[in-house]
C-alpha atoms as a PDB file:
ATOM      1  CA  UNK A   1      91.541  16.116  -0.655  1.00  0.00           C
ATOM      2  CA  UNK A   2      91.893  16.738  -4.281  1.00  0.00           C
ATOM      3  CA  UNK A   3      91.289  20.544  -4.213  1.00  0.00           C
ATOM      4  CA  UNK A   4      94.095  20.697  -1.146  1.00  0.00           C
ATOM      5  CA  UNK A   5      96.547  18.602  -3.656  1.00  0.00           C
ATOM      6  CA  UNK A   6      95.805  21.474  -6.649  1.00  0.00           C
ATOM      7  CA  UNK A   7      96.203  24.482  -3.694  1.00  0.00           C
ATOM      8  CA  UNK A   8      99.784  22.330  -2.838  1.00  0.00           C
ATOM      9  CA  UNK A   9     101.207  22.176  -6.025  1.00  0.00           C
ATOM     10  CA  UNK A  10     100.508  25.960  -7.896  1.00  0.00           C
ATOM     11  CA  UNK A  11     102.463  26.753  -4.417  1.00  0.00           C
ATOM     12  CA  UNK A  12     105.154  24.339  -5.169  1.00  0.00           C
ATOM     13  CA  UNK A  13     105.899  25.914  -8.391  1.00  0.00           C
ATOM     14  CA  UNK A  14     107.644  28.961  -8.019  1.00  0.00           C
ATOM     15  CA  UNK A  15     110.096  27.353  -5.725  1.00  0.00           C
ATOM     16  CA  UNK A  16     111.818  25.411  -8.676  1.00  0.00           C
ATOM     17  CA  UNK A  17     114.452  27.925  -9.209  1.00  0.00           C
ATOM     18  CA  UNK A  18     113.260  28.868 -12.581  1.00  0.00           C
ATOM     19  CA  UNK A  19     114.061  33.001 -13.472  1.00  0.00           C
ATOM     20  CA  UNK A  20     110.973  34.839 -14.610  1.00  0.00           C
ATOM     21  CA  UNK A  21     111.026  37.896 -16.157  1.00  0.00           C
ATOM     22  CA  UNK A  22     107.342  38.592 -15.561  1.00  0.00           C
ATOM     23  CA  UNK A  23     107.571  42.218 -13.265  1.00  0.00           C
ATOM     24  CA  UNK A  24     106.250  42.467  -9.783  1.00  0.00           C
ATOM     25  CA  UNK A  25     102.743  42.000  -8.738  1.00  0.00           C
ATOM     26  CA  UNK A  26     101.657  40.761 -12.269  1.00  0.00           C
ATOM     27  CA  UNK A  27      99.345  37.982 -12.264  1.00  0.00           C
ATOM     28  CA  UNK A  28     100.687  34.283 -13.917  1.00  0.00           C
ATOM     29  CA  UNK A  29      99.091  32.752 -16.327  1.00  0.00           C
ATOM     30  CA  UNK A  30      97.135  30.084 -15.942  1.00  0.00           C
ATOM     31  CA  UNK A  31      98.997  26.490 -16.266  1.00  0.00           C
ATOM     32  CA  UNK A  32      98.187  24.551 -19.405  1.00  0.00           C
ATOM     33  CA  UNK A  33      95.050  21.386 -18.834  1.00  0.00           C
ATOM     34  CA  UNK A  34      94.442  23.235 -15.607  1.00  0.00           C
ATOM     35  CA  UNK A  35      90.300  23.634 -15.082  1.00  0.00           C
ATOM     36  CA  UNK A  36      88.981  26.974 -15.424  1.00  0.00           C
ATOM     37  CA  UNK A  37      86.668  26.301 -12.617  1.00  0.00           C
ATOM     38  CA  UNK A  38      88.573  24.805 -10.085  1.00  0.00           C
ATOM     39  CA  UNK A  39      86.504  26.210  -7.364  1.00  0.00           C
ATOM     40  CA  UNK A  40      83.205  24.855  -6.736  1.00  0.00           C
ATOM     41  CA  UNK A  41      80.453  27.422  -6.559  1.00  0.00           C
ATOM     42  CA  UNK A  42      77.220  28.040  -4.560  1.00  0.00           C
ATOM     43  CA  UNK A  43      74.180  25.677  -5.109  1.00  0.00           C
ATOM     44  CA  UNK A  44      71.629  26.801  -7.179  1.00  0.00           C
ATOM     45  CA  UNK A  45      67.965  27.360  -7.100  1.00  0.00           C
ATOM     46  CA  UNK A  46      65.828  24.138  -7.452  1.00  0.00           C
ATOM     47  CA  UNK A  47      64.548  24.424 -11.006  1.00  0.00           C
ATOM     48  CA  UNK A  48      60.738  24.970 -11.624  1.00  0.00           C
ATOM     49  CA  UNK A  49      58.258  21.701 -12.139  1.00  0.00           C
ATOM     50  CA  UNK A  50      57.255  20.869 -15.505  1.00  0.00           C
ATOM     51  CA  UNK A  51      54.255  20.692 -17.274  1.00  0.00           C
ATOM     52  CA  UNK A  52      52.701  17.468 -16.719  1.00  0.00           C
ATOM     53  CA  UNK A  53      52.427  14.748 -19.486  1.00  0.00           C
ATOM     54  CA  UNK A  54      49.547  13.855 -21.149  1.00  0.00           C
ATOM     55  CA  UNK A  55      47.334  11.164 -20.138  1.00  0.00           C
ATOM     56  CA  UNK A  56      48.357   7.513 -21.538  1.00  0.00           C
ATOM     57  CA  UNK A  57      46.279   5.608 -23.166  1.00  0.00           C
ATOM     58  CA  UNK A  58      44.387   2.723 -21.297  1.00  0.00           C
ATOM     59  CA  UNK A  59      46.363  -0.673 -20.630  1.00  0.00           C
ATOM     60  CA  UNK A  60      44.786  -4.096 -21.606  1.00  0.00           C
ATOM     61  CA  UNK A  61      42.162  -5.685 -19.485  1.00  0.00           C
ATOM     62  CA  UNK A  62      43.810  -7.929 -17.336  1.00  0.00           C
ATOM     63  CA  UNK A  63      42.695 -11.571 -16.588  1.00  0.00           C
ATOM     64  CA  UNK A  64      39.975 -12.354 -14.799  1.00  0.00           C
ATOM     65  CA  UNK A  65      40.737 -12.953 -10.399  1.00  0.00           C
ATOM     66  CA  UNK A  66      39.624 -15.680  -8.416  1.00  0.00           C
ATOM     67  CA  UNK A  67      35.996 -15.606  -7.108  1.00  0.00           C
ATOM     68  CA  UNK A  68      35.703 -13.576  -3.801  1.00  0.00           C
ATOM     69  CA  UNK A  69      34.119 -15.575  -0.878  1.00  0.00           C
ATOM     70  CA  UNK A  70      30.964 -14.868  -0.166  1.00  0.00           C
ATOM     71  CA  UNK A  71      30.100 -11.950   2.341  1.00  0.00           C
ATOM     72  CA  UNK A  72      27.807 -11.371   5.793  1.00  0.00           C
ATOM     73  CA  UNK A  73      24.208 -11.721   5.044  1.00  0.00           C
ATOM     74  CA  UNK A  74      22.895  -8.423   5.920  1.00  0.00           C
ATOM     75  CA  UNK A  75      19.996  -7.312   7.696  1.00  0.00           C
ATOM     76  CA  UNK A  76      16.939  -7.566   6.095  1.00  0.00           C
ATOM     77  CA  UNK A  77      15.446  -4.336   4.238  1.00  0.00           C
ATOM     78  CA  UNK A  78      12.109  -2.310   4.725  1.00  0.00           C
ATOM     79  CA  UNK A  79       8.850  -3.930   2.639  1.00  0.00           C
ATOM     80  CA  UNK A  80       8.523  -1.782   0.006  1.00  0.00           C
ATOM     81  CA  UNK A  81       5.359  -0.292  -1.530  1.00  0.00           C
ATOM     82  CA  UNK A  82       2.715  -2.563  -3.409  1.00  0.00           C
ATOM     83  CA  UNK A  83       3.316  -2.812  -7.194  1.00  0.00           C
ATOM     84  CA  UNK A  84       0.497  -1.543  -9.620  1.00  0.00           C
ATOM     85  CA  UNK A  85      -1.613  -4.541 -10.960  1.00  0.00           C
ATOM     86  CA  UNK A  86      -0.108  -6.069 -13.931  1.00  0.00           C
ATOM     87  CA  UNK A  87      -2.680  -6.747 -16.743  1.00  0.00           C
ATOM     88  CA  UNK A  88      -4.246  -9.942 -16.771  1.00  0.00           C
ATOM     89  CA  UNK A  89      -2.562 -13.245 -18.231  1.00  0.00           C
ATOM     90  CA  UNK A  90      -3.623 -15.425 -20.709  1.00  0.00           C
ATOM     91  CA  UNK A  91      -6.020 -18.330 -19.965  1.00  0.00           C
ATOM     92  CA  UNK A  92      -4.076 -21.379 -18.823  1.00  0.00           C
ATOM     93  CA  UNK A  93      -4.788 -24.924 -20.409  1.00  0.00           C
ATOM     94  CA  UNK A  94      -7.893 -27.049 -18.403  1.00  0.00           C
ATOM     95  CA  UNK A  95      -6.111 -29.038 -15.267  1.00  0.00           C
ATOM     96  CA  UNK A  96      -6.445 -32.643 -14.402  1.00  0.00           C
ATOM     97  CA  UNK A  97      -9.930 -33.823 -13.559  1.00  0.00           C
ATOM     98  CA  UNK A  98      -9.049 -34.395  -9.872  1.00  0.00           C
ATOM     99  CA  UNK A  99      -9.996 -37.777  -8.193  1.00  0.00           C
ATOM    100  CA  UNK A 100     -13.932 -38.717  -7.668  1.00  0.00           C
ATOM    101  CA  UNK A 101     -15.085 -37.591  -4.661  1.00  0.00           C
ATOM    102  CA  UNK A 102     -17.216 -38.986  -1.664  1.00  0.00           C
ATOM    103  CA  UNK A 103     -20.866 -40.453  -2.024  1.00  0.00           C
ATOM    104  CA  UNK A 104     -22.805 -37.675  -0.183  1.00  0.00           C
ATOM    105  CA  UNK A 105     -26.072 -38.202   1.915  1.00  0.00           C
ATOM    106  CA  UNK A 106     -29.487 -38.755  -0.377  1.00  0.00           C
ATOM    107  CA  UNK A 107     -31.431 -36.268  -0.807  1.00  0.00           C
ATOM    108  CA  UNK A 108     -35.009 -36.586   1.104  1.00  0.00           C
ATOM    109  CA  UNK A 109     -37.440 -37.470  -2.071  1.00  0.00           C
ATOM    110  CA  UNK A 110     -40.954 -36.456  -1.207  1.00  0.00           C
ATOM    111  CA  UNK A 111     -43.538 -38.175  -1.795  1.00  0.00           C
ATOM    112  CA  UNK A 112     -47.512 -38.816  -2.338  1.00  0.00           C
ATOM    113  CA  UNK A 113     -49.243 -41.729  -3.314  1.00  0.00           C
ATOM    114  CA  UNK A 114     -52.421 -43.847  -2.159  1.00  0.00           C
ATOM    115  CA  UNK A 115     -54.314 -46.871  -3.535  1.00  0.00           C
ATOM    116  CA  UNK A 116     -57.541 -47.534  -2.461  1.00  0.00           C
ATOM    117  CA  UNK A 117     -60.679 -49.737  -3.268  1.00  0.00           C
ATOM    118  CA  UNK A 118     -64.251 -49.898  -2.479  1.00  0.00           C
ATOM    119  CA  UNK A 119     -65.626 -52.492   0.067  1.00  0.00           C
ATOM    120  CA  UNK A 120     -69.640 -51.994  -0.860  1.00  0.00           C
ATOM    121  CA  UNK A 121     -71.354 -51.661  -3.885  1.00  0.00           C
ATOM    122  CA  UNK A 122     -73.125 -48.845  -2.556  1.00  0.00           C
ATOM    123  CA  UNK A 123     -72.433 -45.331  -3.916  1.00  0.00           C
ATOM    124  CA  UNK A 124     -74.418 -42.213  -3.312  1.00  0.00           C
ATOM    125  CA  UNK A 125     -74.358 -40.227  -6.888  1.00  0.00           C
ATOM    126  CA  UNK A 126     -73.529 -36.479  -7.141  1.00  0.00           C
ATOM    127  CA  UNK A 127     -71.496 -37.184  -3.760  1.00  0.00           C
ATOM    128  CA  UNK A 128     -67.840 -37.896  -3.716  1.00  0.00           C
ATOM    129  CA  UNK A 129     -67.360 -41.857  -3.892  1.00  0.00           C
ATOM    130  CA  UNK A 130     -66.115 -43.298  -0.371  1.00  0.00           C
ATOM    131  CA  UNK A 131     -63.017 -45.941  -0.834  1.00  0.00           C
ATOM    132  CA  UNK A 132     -62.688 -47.613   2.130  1.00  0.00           C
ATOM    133  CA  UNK A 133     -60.151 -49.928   1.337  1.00  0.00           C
ATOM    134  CA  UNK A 134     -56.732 -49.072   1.733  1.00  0.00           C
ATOM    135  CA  UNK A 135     -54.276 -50.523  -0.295  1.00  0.00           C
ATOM    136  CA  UNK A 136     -51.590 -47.711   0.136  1.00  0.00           C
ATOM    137  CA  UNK A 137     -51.871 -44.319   2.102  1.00  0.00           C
ATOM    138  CA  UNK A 138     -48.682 -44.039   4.067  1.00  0.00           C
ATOM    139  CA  UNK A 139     -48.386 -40.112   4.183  1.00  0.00           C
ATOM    140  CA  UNK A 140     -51.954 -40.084   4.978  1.00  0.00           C
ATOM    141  CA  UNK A 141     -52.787 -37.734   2.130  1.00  0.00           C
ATOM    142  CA  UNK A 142     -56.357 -39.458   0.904  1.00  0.00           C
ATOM    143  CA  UNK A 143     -59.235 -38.703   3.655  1.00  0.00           C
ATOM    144  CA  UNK A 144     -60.986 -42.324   4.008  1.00  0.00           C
ATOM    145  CA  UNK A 145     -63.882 -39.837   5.978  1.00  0.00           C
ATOM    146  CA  UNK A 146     -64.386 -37.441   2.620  1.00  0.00           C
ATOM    147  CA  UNK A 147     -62.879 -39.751  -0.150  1.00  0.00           C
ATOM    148  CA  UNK A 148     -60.873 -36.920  -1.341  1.00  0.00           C
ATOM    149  CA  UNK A 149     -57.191 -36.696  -1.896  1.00  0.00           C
ATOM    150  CA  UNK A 150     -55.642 -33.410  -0.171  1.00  0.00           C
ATOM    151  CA  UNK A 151     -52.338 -31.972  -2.015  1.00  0.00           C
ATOM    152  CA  UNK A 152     -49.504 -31.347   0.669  1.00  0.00           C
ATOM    153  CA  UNK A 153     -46.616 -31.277  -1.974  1.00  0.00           C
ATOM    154  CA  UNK A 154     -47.175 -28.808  -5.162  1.00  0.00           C
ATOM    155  CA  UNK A 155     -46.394 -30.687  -8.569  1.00  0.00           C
ATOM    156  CA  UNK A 156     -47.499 -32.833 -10.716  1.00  0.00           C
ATOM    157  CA  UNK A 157     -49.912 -36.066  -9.988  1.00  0.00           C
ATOM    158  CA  UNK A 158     -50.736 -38.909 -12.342  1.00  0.00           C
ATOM    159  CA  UNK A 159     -54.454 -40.061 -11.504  1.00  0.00           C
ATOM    160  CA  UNK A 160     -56.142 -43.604 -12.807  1.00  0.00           C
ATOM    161  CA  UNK A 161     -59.052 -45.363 -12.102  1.00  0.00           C
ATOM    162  CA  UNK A 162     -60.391 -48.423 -13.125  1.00  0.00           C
ATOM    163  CA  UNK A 163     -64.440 -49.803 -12.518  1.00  0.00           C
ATOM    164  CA  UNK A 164     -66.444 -52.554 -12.552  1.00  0.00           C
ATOM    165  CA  UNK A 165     -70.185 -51.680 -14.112  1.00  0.00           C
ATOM    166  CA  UNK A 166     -72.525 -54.388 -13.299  1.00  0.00           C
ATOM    167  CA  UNK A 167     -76.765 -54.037 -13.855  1.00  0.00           C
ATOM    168  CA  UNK A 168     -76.750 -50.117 -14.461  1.00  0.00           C
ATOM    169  CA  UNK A 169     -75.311 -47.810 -16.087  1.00  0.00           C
ATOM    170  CA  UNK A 170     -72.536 -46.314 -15.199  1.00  0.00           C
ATOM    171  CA  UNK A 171     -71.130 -42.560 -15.136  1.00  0.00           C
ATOM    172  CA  UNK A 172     -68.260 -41.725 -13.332  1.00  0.00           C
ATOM    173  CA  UNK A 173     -66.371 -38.015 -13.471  1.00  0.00           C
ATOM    174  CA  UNK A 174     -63.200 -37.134 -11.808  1.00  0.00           C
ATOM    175  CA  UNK A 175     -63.116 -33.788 -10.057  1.00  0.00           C
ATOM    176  CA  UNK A 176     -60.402 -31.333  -9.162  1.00  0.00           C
ATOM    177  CA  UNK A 177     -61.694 -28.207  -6.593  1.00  0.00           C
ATOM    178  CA  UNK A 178     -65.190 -28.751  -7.571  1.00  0.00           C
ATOM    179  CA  UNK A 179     -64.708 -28.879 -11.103  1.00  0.00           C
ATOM    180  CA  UNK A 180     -65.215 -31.616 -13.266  1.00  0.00           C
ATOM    181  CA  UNK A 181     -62.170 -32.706 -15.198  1.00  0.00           C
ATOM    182  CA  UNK A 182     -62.648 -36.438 -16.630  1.00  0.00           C
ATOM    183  CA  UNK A 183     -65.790 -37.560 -17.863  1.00  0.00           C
ATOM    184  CA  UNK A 184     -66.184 -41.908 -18.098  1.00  0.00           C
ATOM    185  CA  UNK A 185     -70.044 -43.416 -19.611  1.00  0.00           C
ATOM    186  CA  UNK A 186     -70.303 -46.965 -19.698  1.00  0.00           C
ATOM    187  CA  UNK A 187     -74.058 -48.542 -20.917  1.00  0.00           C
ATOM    188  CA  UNK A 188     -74.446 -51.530 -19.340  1.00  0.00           C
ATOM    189  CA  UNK A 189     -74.846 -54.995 -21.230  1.00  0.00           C
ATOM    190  CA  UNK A 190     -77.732 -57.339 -20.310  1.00  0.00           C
ATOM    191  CA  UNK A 191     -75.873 -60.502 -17.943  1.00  0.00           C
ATOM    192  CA  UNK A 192     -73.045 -58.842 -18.428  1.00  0.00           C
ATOM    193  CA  UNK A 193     -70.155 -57.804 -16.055  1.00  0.00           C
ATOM    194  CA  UNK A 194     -68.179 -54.214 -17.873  1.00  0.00           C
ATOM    195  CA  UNK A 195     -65.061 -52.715 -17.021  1.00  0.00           C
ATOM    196  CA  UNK A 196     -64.610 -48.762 -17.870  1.00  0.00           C
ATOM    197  CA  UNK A 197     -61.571 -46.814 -16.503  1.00  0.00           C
ATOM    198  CA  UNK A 198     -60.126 -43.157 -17.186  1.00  0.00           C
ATOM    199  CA  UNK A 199     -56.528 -41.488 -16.057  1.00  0.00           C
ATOM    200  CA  UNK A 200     -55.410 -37.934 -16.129  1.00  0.00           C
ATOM    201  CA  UNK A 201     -52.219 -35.890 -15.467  1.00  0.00           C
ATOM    202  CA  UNK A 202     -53.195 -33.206 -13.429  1.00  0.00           C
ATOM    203  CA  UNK A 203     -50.457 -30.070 -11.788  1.00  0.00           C
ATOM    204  CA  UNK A 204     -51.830 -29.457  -7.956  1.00  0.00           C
ATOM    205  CA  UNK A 205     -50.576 -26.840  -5.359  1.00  0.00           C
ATOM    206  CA  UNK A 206     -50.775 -27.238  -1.596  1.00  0.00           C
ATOM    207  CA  UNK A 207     -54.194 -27.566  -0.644  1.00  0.00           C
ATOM    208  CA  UNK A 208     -56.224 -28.901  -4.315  1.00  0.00           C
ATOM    209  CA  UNK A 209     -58.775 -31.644  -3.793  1.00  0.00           C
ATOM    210  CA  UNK A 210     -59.792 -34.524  -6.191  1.00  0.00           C
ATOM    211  CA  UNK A 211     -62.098 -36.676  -5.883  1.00  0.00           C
ATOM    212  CA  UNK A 212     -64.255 -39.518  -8.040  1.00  0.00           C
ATOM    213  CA  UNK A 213     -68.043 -39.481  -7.867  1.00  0.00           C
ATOM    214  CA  UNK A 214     -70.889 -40.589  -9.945  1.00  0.00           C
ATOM    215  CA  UNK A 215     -73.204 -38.495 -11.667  1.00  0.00           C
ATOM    216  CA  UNK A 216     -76.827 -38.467 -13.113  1.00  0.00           C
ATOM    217  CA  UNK A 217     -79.699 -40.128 -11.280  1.00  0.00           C
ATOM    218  CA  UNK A 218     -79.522 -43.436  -9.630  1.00  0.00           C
ATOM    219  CA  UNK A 219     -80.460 -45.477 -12.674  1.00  0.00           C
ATOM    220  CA  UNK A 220     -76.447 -44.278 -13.929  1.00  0.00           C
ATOM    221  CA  UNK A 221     -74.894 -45.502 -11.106  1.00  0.00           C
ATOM    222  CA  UNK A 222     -73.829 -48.919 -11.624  1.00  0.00           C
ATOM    223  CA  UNK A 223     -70.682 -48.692 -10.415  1.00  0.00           C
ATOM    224  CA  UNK A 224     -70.474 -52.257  -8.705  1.00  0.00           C
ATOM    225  CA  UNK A 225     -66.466 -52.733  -7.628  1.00  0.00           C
END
């Protein structure tokens, strides 16, 4: 609308009556304040991008957010390989002594023992003396028949004997597998009742024998009880 009111009134103006002396066909000059460009022109060409800026620098960290809530478990993984053996640790300090525990069974003790006296004065010498009364033989291991003691355990055996030596002489010797190991003399004492007596600590295995019997001729063997 305002171009068509510009085109209206250059028309307008020769129609005022005013005398020109300007000669045919010669071209008026253009009024006073009037814009050169009056006509508007064809669009241009979009201009070319620029060259972009340069990187900013970084902004401050902003505050901290709220705490997420928590996700899905998910599925469990693959078992991975065996580590390699660390070295070993330090040794820790001793624990507490734990509570006492339950009285067990006894052990079986083994044992061998006899006691055993004579009932008769009479003793054959040289032969192994004959006690025929039993005070103690519970595992059976003196022979009333032989008057020898047979080892059944191995160890160690603690021997004594003790006589009465009435109206001979009397020599007694204590024997271990047909050896002599003891040797007791007693000379008897006119009206006169003696008492002689020997012990010995003897180690036996399975099977030894011992034995008391009197030795010399029959004028040493006194032994009486």
């Amino acid at each position: 609308m305002l171009l068509l009111g510009a085109v209206l009134l250059l028309l307008a103006l020769p129609s005022l009556g005013q005398e020109t002396t300007e000669k045919p066909g010669a071209l008026l000059p253009m009024p006073k304040g009037a814009c050169a460009g009056w006509m508007a022109g064809i669009p241009g060409h979009p201009g070319h991008n620029g060259t972009p800026g340069r990187d900013d620098r970084d902004g401050v960290p902003g505050e901290k957010g709220e705490k997420g809530d928590t996700g899905l478990t998910g599925p469990k993984g693959d078992t991975g390989e065996s580590g390699v053996t660390g070295v070993e640790g330090p040794r820790g300090f001793p624990g507490i002594p734990g509570r006492k525990g339950e009285p067990g069974e006894s052990a079986y003790v083994y044992r061998s023992a006899f006691s055993v006296g004579l009932e008769t004065r009479v003793t054959v010498p040289n032969m192994p003396i004959r006690f025929t009364k039993i005070f103690y033989n519970q595992q059976n291991h003196y022979d009333v028949t032989t008057g020898k003691f047979h080892c059944n355990i191995p160890g160690l055996y603690y021997f004594s004997f003790h006589i009465t030596v009435y109206l001979k002489d009397a020599r007694v010797s204590l024997y271990k597998k047909d050896k002599a190991v003891l040797f007791t003399y007693d000379q008897y004492q006119d009206k006169n009742v003696d008492q002689a007596s020997g012990s010995v600590l003897l180690y036996l295995e399975k099977g030894d024998q011992v034995w008391l019997q009197a030795y010399g001729d029959e004028e040493n063997n006194g032994v009486y009880a």
